[in-house]
Protein backbone atom coordinates (compact mmCIF):
# COMPACT_ATOMS: atom_id res chain seq x y z
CA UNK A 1 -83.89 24.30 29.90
CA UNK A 2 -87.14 22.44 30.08
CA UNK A 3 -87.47 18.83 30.87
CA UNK A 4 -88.61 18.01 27.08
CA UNK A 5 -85.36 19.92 25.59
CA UNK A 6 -83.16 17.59 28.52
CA UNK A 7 -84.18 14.88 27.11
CA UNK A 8 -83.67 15.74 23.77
CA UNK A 9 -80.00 16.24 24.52
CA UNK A 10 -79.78 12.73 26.20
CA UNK A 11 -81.37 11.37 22.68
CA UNK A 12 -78.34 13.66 21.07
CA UNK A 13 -76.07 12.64 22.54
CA UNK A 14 -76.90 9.09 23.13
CA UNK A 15 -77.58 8.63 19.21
CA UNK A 16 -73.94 10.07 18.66
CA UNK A 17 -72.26 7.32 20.37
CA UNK A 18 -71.36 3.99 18.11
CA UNK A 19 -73.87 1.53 20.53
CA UNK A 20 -71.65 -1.36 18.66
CA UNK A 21 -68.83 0.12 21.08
CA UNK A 22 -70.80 -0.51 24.43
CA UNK A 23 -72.42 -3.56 23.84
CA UNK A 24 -75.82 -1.65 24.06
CA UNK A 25 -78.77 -2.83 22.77
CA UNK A 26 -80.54 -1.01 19.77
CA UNK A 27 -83.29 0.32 21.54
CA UNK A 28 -80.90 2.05 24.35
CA UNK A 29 -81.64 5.91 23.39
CA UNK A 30 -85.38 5.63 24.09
CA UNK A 31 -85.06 3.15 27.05
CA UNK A 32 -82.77 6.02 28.50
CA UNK A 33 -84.86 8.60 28.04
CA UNK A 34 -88.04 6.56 28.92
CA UNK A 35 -85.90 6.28 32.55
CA UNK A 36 -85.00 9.60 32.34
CA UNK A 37 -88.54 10.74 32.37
CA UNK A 38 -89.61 8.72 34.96
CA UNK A 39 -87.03 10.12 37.03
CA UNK A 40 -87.38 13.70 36.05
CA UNK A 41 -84.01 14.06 36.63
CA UNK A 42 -83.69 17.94 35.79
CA UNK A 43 -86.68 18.27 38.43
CA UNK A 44 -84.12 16.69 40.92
CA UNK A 45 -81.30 18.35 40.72
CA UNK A 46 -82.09 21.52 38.24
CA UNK A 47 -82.12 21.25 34.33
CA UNK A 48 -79.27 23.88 34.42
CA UNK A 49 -77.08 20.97 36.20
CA UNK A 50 -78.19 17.84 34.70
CA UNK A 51 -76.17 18.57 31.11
CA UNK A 52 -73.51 20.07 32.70
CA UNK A 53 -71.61 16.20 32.94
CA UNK A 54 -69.08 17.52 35.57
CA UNK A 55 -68.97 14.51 38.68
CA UNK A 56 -68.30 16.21 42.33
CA UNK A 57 -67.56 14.25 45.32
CA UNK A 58 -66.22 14.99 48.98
CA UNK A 59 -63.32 13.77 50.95
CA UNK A 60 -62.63 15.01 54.76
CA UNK A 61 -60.01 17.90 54.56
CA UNK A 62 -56.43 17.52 55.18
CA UNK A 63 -54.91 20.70 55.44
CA UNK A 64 -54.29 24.20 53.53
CA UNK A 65 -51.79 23.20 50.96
CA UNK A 66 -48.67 25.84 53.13
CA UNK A 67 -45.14 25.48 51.93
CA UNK A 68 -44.20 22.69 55.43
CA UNK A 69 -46.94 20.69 52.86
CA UNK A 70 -45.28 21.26 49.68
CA UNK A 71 -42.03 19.68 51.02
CA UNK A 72 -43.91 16.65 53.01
CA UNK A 73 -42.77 13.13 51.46
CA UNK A 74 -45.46 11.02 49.91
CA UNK A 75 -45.47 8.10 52.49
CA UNK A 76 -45.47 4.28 51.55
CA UNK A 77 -48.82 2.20 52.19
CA UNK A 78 -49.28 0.05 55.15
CA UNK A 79 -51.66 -3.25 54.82
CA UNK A 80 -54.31 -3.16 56.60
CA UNK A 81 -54.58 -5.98 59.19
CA UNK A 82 -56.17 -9.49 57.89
CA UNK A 83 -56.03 -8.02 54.40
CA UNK A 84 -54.33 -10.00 51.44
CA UNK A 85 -54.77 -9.13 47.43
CA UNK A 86 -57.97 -10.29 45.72
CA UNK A 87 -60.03 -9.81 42.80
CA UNK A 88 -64.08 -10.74 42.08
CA UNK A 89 -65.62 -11.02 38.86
CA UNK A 90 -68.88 -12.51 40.55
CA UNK A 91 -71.63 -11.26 36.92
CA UNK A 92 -74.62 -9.26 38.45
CA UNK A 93 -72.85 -8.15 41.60
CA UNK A 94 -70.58 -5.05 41.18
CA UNK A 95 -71.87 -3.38 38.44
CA UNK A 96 -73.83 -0.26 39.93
CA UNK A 97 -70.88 0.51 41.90
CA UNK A 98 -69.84 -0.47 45.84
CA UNK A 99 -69.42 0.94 49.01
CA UNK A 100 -66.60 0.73 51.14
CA UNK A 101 -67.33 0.93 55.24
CA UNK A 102 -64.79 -0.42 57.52
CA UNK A 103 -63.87 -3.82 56.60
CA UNK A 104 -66.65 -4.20 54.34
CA UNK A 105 -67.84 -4.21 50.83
CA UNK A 106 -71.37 -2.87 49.61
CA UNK A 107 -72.34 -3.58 45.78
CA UNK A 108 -75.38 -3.31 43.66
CA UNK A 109 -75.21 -5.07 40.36
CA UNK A 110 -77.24 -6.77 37.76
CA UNK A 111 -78.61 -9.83 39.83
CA UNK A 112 -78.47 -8.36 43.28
CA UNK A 113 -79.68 -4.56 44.98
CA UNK A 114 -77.34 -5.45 47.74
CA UNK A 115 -74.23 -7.47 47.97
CA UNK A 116 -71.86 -7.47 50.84
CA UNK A 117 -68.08 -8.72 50.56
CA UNK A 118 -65.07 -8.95 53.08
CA UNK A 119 -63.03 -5.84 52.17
CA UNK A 120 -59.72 -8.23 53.22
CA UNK A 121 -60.71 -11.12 51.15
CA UNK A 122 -63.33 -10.65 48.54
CA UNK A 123 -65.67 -13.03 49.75
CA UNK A 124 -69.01 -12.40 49.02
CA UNK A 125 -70.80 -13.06 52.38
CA UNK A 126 -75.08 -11.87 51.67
CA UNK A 127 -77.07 -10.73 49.02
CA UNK A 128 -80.62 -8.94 48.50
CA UNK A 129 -81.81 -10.32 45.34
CA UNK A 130 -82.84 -7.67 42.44
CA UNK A 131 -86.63 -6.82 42.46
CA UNK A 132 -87.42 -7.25 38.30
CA UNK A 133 -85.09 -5.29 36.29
CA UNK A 134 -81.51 -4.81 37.68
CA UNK A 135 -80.13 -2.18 35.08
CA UNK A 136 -80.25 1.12 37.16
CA UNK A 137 -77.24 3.17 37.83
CA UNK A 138 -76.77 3.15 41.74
CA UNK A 139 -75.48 1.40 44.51
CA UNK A 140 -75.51 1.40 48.87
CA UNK A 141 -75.16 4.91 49.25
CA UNK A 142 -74.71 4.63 53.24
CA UNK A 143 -73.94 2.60 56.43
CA UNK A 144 -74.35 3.74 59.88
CA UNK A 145 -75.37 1.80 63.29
CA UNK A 146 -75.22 -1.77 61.36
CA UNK A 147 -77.99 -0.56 58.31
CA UNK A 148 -77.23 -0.70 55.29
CA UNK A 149 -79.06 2.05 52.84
CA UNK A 150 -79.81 0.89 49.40
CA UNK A 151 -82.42 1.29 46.14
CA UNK A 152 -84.72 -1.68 44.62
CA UNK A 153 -87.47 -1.23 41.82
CA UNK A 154 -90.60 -1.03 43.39
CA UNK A 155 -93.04 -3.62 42.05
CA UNK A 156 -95.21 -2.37 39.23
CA UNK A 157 -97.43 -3.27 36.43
CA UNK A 158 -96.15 -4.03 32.81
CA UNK A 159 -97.22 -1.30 30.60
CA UNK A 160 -98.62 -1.90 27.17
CA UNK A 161 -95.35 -0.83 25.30
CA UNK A 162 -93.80 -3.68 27.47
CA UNK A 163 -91.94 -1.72 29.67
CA UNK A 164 -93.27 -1.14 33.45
CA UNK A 165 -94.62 1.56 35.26
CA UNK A 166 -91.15 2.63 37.00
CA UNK A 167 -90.75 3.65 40.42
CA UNK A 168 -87.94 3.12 43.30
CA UNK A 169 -88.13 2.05 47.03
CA UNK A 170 -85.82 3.14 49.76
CA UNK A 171 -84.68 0.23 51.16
CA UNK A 172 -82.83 -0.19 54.24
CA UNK A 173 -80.79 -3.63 54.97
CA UNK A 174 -79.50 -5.05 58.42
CA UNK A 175 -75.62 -4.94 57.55
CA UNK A 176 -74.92 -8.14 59.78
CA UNK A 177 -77.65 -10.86 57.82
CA UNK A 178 -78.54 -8.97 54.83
CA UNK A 179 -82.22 -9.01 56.04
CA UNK A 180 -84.50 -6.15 54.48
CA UNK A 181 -85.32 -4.30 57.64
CA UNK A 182 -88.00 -1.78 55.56
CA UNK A 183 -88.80 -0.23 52.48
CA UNK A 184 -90.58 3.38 51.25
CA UNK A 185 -91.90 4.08 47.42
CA UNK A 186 -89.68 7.30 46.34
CA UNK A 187 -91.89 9.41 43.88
CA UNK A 188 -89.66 8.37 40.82
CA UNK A 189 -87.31 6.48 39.56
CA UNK A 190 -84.20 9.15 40.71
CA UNK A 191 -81.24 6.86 42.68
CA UNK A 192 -78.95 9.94 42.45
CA UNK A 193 -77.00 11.07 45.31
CA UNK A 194 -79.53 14.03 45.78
CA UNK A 195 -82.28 11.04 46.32
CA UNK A 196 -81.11 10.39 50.24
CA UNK A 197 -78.28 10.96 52.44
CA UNK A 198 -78.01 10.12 56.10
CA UNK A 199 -78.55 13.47 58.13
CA UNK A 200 -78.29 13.67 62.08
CA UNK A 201 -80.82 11.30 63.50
CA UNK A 202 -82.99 10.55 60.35
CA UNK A 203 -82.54 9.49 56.46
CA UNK A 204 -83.10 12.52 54.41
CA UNK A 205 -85.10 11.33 51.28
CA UNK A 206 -86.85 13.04 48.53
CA UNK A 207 -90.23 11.73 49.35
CA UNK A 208 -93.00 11.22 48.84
CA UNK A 209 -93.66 13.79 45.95
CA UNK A 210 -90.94 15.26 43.70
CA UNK A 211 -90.60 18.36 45.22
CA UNK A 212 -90.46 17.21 49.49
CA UNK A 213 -87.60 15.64 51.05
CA UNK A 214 -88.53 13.98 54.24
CA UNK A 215 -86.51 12.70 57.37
CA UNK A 216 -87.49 9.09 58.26
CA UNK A 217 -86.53 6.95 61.30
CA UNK A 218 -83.15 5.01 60.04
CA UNK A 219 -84.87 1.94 62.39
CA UNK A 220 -88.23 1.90 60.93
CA UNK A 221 -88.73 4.04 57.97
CA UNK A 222 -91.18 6.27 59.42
CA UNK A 223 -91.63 9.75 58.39
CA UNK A 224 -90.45 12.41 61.17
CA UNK A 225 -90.61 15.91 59.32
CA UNK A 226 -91.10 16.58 55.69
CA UNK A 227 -90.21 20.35 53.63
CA UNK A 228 -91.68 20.77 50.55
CA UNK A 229 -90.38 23.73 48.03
CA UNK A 230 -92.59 25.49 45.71
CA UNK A 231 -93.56 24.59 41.80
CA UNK A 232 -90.68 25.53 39.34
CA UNK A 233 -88.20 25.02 41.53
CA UNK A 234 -85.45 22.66 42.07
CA UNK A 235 -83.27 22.15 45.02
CA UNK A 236 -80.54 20.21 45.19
CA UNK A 237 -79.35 19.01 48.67
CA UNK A 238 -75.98 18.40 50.86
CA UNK A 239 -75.18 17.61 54.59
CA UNK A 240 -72.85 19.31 56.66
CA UNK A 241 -71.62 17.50 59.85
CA UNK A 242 -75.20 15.96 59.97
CA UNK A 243 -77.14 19.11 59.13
CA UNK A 244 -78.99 18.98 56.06
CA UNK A 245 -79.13 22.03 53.39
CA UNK A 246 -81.52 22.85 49.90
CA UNK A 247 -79.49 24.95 47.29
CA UNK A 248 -83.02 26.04 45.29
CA UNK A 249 -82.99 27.96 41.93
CA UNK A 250 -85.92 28.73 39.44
CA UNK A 251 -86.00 25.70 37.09
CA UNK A 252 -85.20 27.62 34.00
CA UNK A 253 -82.17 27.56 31.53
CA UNK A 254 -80.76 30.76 32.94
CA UNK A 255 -81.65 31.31 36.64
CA UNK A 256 -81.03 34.88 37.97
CA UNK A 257 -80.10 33.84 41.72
CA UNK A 258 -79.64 30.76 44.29
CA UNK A 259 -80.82 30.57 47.67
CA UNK A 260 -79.41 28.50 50.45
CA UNK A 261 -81.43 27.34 53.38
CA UNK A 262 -80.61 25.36 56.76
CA UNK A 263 -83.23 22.93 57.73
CA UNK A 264 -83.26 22.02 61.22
CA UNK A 265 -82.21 17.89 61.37
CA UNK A 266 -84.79 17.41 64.49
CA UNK A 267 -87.73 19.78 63.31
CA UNK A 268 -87.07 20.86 59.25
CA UNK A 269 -87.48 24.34 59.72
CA UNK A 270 -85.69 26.32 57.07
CA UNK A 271 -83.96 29.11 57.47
CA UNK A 272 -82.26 31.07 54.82
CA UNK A 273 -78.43 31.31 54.82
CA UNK A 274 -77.93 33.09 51.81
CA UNK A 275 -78.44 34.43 48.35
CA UNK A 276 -76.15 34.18 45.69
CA UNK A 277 -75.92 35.30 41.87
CA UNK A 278 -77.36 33.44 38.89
CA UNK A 279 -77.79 29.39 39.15
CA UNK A 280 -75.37 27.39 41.13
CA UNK A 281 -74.28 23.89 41.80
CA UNK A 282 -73.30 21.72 44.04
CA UNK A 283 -69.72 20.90 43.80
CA UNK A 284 -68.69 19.57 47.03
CA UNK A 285 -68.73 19.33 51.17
CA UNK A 286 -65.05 18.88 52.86
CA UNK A 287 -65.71 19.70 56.99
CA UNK A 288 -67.46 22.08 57.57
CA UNK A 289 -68.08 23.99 54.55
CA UNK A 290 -70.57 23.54 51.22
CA UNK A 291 -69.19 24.54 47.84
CA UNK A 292 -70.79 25.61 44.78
CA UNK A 293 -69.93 26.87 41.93
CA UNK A 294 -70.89 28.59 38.43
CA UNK A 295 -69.48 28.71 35.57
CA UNK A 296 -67.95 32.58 34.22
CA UNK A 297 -67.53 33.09 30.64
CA UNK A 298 -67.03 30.83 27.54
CA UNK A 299 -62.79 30.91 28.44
CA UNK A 300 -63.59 28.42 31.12
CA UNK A 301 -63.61 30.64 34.45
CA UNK A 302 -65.47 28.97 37.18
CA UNK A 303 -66.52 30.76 40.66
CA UNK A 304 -66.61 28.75 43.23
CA UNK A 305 -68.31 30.05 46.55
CA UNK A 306 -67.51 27.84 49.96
CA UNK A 307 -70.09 28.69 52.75
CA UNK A 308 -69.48 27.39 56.30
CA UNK A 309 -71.68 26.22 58.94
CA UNK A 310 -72.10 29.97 60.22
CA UNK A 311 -72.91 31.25 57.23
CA UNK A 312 -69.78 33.03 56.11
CA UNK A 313 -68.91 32.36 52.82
CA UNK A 314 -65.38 33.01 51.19
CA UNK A 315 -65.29 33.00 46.75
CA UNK A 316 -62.72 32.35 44.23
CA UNK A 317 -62.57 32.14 40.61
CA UNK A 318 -60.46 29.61 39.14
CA UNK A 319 -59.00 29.17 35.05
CA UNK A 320 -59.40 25.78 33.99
CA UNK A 321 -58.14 25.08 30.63
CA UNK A 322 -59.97 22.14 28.42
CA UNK A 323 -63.24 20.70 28.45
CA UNK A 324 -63.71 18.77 32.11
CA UNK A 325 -64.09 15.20 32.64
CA UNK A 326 -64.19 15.46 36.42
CA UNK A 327 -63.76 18.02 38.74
CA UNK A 328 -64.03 16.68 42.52
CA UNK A 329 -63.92 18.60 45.60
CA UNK A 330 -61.42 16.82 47.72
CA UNK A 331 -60.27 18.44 50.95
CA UNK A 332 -59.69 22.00 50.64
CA UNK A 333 -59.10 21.12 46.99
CA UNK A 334 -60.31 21.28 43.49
CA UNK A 335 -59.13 18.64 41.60
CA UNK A 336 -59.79 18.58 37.94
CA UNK A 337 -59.17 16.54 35.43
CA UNK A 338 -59.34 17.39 31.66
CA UNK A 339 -60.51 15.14 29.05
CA UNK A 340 -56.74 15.76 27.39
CA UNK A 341 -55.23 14.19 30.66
CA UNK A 342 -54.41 16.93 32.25
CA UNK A 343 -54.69 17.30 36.45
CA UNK A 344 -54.60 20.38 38.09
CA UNK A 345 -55.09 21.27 41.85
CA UNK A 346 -56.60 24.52 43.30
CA UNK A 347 -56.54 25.76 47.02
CA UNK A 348 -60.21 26.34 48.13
CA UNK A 349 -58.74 28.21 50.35
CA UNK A 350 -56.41 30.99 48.85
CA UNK A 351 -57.85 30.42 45.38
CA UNK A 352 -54.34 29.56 44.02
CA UNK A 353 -53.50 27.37 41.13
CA UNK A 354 -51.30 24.19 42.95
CA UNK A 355 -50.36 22.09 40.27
CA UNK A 356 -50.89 21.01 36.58
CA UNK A 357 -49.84 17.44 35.57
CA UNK A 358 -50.89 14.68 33.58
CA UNK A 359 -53.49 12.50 34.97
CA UNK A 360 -51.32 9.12 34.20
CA UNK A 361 -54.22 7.32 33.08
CA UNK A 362 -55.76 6.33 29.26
CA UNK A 363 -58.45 8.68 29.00
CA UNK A 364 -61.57 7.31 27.81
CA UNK A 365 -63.38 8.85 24.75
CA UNK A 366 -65.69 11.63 25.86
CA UNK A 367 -68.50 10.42 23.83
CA UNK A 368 -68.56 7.09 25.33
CA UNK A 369 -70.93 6.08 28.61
CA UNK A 370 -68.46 5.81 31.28
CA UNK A 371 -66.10 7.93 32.41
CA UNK A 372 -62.80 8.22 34.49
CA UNK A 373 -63.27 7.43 38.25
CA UNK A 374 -63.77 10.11 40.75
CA UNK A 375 -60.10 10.63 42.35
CA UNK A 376 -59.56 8.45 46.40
CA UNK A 377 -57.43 10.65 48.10
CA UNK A 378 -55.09 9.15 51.18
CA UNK A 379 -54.62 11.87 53.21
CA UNK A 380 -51.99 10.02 55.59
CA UNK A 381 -50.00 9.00 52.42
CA UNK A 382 -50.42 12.69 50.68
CA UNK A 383 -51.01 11.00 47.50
CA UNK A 384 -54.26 11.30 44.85
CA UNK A 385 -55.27 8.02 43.12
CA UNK A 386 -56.99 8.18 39.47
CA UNK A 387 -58.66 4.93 37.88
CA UNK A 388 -59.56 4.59 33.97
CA UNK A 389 -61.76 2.24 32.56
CA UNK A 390 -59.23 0.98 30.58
CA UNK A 391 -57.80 -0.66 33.87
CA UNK A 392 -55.32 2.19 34.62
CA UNK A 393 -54.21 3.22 37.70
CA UNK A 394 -51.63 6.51 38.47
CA UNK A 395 -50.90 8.07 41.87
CA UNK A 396 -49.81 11.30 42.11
CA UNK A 397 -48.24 13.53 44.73
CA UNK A 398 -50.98 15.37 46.64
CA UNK A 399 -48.81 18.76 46.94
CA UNK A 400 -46.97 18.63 44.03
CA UNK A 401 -48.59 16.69 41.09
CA UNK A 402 -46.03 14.33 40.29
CA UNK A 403 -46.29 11.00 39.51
CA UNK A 404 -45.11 8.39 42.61
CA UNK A 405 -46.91 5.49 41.23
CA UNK A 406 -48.24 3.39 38.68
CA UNK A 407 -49.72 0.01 37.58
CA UNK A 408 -52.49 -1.43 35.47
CA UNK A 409 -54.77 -3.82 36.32
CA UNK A 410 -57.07 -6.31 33.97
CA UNK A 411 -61.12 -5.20 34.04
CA UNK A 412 -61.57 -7.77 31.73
CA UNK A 413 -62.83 -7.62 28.20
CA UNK A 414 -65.48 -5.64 26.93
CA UNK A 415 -65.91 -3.59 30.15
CA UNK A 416 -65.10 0.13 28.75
CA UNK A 417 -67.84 1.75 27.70
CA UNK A 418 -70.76 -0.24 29.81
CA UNK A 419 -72.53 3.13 30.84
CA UNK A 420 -71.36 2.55 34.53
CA UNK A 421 -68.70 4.65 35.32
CA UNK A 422 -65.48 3.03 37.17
CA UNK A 423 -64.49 3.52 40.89
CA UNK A 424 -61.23 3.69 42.88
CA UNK A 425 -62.13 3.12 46.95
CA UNK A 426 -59.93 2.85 49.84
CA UNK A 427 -59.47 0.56 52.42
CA UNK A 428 -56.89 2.30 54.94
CA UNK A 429 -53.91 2.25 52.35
CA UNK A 430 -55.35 -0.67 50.11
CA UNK A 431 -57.60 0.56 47.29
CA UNK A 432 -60.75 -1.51 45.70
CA UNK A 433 -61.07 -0.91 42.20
CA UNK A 434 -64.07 -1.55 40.37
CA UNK A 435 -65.15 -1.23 36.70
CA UNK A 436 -68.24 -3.46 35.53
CA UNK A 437 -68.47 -6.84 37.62
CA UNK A 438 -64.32 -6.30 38.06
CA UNK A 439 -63.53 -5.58 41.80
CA UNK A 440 -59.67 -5.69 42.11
CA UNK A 441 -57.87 -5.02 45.88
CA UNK A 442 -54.33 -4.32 45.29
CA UNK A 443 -51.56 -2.37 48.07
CA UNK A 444 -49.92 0.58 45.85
CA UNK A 445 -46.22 0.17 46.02
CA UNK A 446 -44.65 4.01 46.12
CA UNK A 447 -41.67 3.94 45.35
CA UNK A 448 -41.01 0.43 43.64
């Protein structure tokens, strides 16, 4: 699939969604697209993956899913120390989506590229003022050694049409005063996840053309190393325990293989791990191990391949039933979630079906622009959390799929359907939930 047939499908399926609904303004297929182009977003991450609408995230593993697990009670949440309930509705501050690190709050919104808030209270305690527009679709992405890694617009000229001449700085922020400690142009207007992750010593960013990713000092924003991949293809990227890896395929509609390189973290030398069938995606890290995954036949089969740090790689294909609306690596899990409502666990590592139950939540239409949250998983509790826009909120047995808890919280009115999707964090047992400028803390009751 070519760039110009992506972004007719964004037109599509933007024009098939009633914009009275969202609150969107008129104009909001071609501003999209306009955006979209800029960030050459099937460049990024491969135009075989950027329609395929299924969200993948990573949570530290917890264990192999034996029968001593099956039979483990779910276990009541604890508060953390100093914390007490609390909700925000601060306009301009949440709406990208936050950040949860320790005691502490990261947001991106309207008004601000940066806002930090006391995870026990709420309280908003610095912010980095937007640069121009505030409208994109990320937030802090990382925090490590008191810096803060965020996106602002870079400044650019108007354009004749009225827009401006996109583009996106790497910014990174002193997590203590909120003081911009350095900035670096990105090559377009991409604030993915594949844009930068923290690797060992360095932040690995795709810059400074569209096809290099370069390491650059955390302190200072210099460039260390950079690895550049030929024309036509796209790589999309992962860390593993501070390692960085490219998963490159031809940037075509129907690749005919995959290969998986190792760059060094100190050096970026690549070396080769692997080839594997057809295209493949990125569904997920959990320890030590990458998975990716490709989709079988038209009955919903899905391979998914987990390669470790050695190279050894272990594959299982898995039946899920219904169109997807998430499907999140979470441990040594795959948890889906069906736009029906249906939530099913699979063992990553025997390839067995765990569970099947229903999500608990109001699902949101599929047509709209935001989505059902990617699942927060307590490990120490055993229990899987699911958000909905509509302000739903279900917990459900990690081993066993049923239901332990539920409640319902109030995102206020008109936030459905902004085009950000909604978030469920934790902090120790409490979870942060967040859907528009809505940030609700709340202690889940099991058992009441």
């Amino acid at each position: 699939m070519t760039t110009e047939q992506v972004e007719k499908k964004v037109r599509e399926t933007l024009r098939a969604v009633a914009l009275d609904r969202v609150r969107a303004p008129g104009d909001l297929v071609e501003k999209v697209v306009r955006r979209r182009s800029r960030r050459r977003f099937s460049q990024a991450a491969g135009a075989a993956v950027a329609v395929a609408a299924i969200t993948v995230g990573a949570v530290l593993g917890f264990g192999g899913g034996g029968s001593a697990e099956q039979d483990r009670p779910v276990r009541p949440a604890a508060s953390p120390v100093g914390w007490k309930p609390w909700q925000s509705g601060t306009p301009g501050a949440s709406e990208r989506g936050c950040l949860v690190d320790g005691s502490a709050l990261y947001c991106s919104g309207s008004k601000y590229d940066a806002a930090k808030f006391d995870a026990n209270t709420g309280e908003r305690l610095w912010t980095v003022k937007v640069n121009r527009e505030g409208d994109s679709i990320d937030h802090p992405f990382a925090v490590r050694d008191g810096v803060v890694y965020a996106y602002r617009n870079h400044t650019a000229k108007n354009q004749p049409d009225g827009d401006y001449a996109g583009g996106t700085d790497l910014m990174a922020v002193d997590a203590g005063t909120g003081r911009v400690l350095w900035k670096v142009q990105m090559p377009q207007d991409d604030r993915t996840d594949q844009a930068a992750m923290l690797i060992d010593g360095a932040v690995l960013a795709n810059t400074p053309s569209l096809r290099t990713m370069s390491a650059l000092d955390p302190l200072t924003g210099k460039e260390k190393w950079r690895h550049t991949w030929d024309k036509g293809i796209a790589c999309q990227r992962a860390v593993l325990g501070g390692v960085p890896y490219l998963v490159c395929l031809r940037d075509v509609e129907k690749p005919d293989h995959t290969d998986v390189f190792r760059l060094d973290p100190a050096t970026g030398n690549a070396t080769k791990v692997m080839t594997l069938p057809i295209g493949q995606q990125i569904f997920g890290t959990s320890g030590n191990k990458l998975f990716l995954g490709e989709r079988r036949d038209a009955a919903g089969d899905i391979r998914v391949t987990g390669i470790d740090v050695s190279g050894e790689r272990t594959s299982h294909t898995y039946r899920i039933k219904g169109e997807l609306a998430n499907a999140d690596v979470v441990g040594d899990r795959l948890i889906t979630v069906s736009w029906k409502g249906k939530a099913s666990a699979y063992s990553l590592t025997t390839g067995k079906t765990l569970w099947t139950a229903p999500v608990g939540v109001t699902m949101p239409d599929k047509d709209m622009l935001s989505g059902i949250a990617s699942p927060a998983v307590s490990a120490r509790q055993g229990v899987v959390y699911f958000f909905s826009p509509t302000g739903d909120l279900s917990g459900l047995d990690l081993h066993t799929g049923d239901q332990v808890w539920r409640d319902h919280v109030d995102t206020g009115k008109g936030s459905p359907g902004r085009g950000t999707t909604p978030q469920v964090l934790q902090y120790e047992d409490a979870l942060v939930v967040r859907n528009g400028s809505r940030i609700v803390s709340l202690l889940p009751r099991i058992g009441d």
